[in-house]
PDB file of N, CA and C in Angstrom:
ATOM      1  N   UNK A   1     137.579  10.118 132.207  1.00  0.00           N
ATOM      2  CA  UNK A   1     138.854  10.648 131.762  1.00  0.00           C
ATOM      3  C   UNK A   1     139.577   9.672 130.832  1.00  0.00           C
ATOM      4  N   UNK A   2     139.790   8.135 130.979  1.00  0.00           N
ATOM      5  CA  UNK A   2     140.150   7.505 130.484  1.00  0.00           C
ATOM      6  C   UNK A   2     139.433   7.457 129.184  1.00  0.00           C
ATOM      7  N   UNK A   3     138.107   7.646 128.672  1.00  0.00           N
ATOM      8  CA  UNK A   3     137.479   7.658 127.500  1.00  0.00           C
ATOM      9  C   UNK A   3     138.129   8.614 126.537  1.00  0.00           C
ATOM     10  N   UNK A   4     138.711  10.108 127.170  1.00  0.00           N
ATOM     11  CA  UNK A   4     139.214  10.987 126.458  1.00  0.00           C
ATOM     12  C   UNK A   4     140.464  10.477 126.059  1.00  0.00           C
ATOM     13  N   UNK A   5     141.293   9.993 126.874  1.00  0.00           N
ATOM     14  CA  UNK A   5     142.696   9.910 126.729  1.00  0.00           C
ATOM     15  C   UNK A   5     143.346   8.993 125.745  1.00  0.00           C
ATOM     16  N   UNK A   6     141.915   7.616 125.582  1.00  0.00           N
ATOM     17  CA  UNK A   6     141.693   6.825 124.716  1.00  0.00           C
ATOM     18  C   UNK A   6     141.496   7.769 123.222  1.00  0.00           C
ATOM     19  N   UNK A   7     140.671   8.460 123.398  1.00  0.00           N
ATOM     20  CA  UNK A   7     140.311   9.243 122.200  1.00  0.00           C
ATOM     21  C   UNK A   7     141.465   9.796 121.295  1.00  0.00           C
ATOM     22  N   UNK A   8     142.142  10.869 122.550  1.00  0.00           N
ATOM     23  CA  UNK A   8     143.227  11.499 122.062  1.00  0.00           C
ATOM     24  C   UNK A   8     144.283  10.721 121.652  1.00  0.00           C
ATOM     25  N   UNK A   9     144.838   9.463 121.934  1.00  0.00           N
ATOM     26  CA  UNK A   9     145.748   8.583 121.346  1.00  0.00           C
ATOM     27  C   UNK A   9     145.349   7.926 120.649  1.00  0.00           C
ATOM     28  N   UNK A  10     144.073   7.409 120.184  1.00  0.00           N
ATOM     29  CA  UNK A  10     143.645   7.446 118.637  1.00  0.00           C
ATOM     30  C   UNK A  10     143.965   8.539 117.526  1.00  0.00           C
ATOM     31  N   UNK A  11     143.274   9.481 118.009  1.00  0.00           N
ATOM     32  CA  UNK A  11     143.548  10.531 117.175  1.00  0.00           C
ATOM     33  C   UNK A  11     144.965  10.924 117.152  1.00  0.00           C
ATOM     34  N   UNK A  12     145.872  10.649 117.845  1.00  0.00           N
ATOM     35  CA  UNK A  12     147.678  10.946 117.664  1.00  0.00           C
ATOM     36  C   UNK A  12     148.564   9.780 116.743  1.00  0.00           C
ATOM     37  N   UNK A  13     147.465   8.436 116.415  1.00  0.00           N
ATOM     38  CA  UNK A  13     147.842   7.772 115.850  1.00  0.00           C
ATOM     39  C   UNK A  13     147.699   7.542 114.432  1.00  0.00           C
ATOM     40  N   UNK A  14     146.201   8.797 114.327  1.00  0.00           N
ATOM     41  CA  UNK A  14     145.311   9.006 112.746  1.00  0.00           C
ATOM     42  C   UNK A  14     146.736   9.956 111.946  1.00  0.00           C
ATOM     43  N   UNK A  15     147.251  11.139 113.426  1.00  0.00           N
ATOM     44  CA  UNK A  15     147.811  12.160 112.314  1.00  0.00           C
ATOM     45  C   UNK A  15     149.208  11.629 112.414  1.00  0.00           C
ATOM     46  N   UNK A  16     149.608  10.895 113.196  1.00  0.00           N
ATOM     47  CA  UNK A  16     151.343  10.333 112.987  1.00  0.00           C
ATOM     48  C   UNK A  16     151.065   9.496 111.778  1.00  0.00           C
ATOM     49  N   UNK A  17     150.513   8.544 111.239  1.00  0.00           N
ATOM     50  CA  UNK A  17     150.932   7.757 110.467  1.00  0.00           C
ATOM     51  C   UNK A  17     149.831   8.674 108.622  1.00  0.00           C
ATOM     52  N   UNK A  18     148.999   9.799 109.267  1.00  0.00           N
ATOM     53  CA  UNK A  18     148.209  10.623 107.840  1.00  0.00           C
ATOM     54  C   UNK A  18     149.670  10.897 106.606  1.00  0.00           C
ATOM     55  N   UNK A  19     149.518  10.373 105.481  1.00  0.00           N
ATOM     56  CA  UNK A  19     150.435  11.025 104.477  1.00  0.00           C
ATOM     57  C   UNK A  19     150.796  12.725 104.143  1.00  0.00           C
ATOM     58  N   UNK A  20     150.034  13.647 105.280  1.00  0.00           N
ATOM     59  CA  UNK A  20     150.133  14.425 104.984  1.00  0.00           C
ATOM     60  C   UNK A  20     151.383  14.888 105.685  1.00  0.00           C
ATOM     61  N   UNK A  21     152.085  14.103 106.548  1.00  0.00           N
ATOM     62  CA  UNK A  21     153.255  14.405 107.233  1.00  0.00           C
ATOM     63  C   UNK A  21     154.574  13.301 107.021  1.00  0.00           C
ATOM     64  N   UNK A  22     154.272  13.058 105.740  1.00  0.00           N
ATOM     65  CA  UNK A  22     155.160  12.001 105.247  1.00  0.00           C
ATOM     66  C   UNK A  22     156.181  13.132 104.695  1.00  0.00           C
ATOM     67  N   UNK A  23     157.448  12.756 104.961  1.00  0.00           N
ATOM     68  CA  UNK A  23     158.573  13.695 104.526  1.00  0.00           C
ATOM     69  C   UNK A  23     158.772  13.422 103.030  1.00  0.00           C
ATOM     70  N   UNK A  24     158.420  12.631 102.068  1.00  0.00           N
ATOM     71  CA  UNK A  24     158.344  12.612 100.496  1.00  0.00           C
ATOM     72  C   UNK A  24     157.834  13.436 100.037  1.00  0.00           C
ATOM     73  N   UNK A  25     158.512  14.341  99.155  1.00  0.00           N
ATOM     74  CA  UNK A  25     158.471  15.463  98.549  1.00  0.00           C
ATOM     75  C   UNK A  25     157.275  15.016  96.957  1.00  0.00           C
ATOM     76  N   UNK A  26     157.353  13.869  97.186  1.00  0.00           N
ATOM     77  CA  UNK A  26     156.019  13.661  95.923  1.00  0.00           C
ATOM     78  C   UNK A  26     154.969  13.278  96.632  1.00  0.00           C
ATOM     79  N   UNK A  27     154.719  12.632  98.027  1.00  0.00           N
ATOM     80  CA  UNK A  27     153.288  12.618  98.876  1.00  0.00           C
ATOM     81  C   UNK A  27     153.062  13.787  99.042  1.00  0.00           C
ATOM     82  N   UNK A  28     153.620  14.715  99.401  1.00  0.00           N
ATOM     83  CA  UNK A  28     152.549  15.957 100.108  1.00  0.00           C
ATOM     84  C   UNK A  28     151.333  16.621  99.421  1.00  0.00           C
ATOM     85  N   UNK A  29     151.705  16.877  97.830  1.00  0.00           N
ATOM     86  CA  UNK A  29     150.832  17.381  96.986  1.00  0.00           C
ATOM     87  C   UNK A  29     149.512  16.803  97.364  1.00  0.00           C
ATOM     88  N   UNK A  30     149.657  15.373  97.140  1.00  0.00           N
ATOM     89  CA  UNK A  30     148.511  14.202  97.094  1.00  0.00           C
ATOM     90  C   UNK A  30     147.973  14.359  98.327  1.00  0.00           C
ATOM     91  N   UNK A  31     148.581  14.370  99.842  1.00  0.00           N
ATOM     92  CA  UNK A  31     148.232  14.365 101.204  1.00  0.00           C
ATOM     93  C   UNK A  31     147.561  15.654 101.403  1.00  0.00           C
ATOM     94  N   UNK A  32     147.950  16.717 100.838  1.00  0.00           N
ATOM     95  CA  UNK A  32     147.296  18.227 100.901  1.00  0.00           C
ATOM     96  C   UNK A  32     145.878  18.053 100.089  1.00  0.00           C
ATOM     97  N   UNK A  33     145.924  17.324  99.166  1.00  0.00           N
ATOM     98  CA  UNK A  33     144.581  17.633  98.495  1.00  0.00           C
ATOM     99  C   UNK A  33     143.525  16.416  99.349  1.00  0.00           C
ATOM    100  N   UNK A  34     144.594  15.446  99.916  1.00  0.00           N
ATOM    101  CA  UNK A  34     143.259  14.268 100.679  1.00  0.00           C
ATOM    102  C   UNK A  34     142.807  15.281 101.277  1.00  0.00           C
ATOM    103  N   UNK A  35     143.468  16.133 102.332  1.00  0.00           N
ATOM    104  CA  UNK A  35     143.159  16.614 103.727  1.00  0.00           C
ATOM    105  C   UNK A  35     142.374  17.538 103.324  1.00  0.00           C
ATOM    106  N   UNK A  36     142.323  18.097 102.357  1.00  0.00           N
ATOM    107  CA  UNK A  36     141.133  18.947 101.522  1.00  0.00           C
ATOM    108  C   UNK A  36     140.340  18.633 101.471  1.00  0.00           C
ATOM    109  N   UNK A  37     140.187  17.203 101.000  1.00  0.00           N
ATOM    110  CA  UNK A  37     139.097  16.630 100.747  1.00  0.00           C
ATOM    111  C   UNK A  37     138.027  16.192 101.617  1.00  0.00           C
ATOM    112  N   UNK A  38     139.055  15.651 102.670  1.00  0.00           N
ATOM    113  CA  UNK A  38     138.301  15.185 104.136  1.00  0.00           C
ATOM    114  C   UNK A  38     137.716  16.343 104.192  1.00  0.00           C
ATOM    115  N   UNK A  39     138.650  17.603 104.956  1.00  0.00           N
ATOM    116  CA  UNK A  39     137.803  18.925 105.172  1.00  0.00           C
ATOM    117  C   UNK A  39     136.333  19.394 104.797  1.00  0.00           C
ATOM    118  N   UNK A  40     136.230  18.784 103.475  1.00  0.00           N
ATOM    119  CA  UNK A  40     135.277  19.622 102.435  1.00  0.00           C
ATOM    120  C   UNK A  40     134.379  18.204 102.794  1.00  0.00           C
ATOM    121  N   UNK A  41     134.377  17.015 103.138  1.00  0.00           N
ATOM    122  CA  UNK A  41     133.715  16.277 103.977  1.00  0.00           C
ATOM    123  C   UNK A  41     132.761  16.090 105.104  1.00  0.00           C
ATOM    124  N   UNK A  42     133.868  16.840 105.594  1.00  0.00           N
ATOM    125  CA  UNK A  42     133.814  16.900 107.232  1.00  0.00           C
ATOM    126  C   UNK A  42     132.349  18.069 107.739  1.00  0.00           C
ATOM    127  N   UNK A  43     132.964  19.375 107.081  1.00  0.00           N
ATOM    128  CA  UNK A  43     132.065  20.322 107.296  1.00  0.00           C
ATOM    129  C   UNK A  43     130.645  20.198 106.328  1.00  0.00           C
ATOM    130  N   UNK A  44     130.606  19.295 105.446  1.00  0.00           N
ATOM    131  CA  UNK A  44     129.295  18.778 104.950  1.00  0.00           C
ATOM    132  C   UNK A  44     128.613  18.019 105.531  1.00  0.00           C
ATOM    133  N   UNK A  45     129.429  16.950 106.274  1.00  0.00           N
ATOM    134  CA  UNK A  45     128.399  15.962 107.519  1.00  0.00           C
ATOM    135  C   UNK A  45     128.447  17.147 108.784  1.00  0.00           C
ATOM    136  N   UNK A  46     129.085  17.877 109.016  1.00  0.00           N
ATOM    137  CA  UNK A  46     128.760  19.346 109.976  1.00  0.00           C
ATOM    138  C   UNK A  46     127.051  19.905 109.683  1.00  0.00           C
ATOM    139  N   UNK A  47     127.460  20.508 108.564  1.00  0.00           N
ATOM    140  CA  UNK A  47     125.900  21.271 108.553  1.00  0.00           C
ATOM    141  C   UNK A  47     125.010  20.176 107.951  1.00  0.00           C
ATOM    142  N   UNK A  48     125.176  18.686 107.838  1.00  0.00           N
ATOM    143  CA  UNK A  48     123.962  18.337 107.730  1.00  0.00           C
ATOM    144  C   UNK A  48     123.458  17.437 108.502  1.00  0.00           C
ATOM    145  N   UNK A  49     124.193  17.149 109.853  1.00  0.00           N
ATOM    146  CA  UNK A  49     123.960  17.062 111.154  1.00  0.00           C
ATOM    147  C   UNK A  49     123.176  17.985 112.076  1.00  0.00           C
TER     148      UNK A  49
END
């Protein structure tokens, strides 16, 4: 249990400090297209796993 909980407060620490939730009205554009990018990443190491 502790392995998860570890996990999950990593991961609460990836999306609190991600620019995609930065309240600057000139980051978001940029933070929307990272998180795109990851995405379009992500599901490529997906199917080629």
């Amino acid at each position: 249990m502790s392995k998860l909980r570890r996990r999950l407060y990593a991961l609460s620490i990836r999306l609190r400090w991600h620019p995609y939730w930065s309240r600057t009205a000139v980051a978001v554009p940029a933070a929307r297209a990272e998180l795109r990018r990851q995405g379009r990443e992500l599901r490529a190491l997906e199917r080629a796993g």
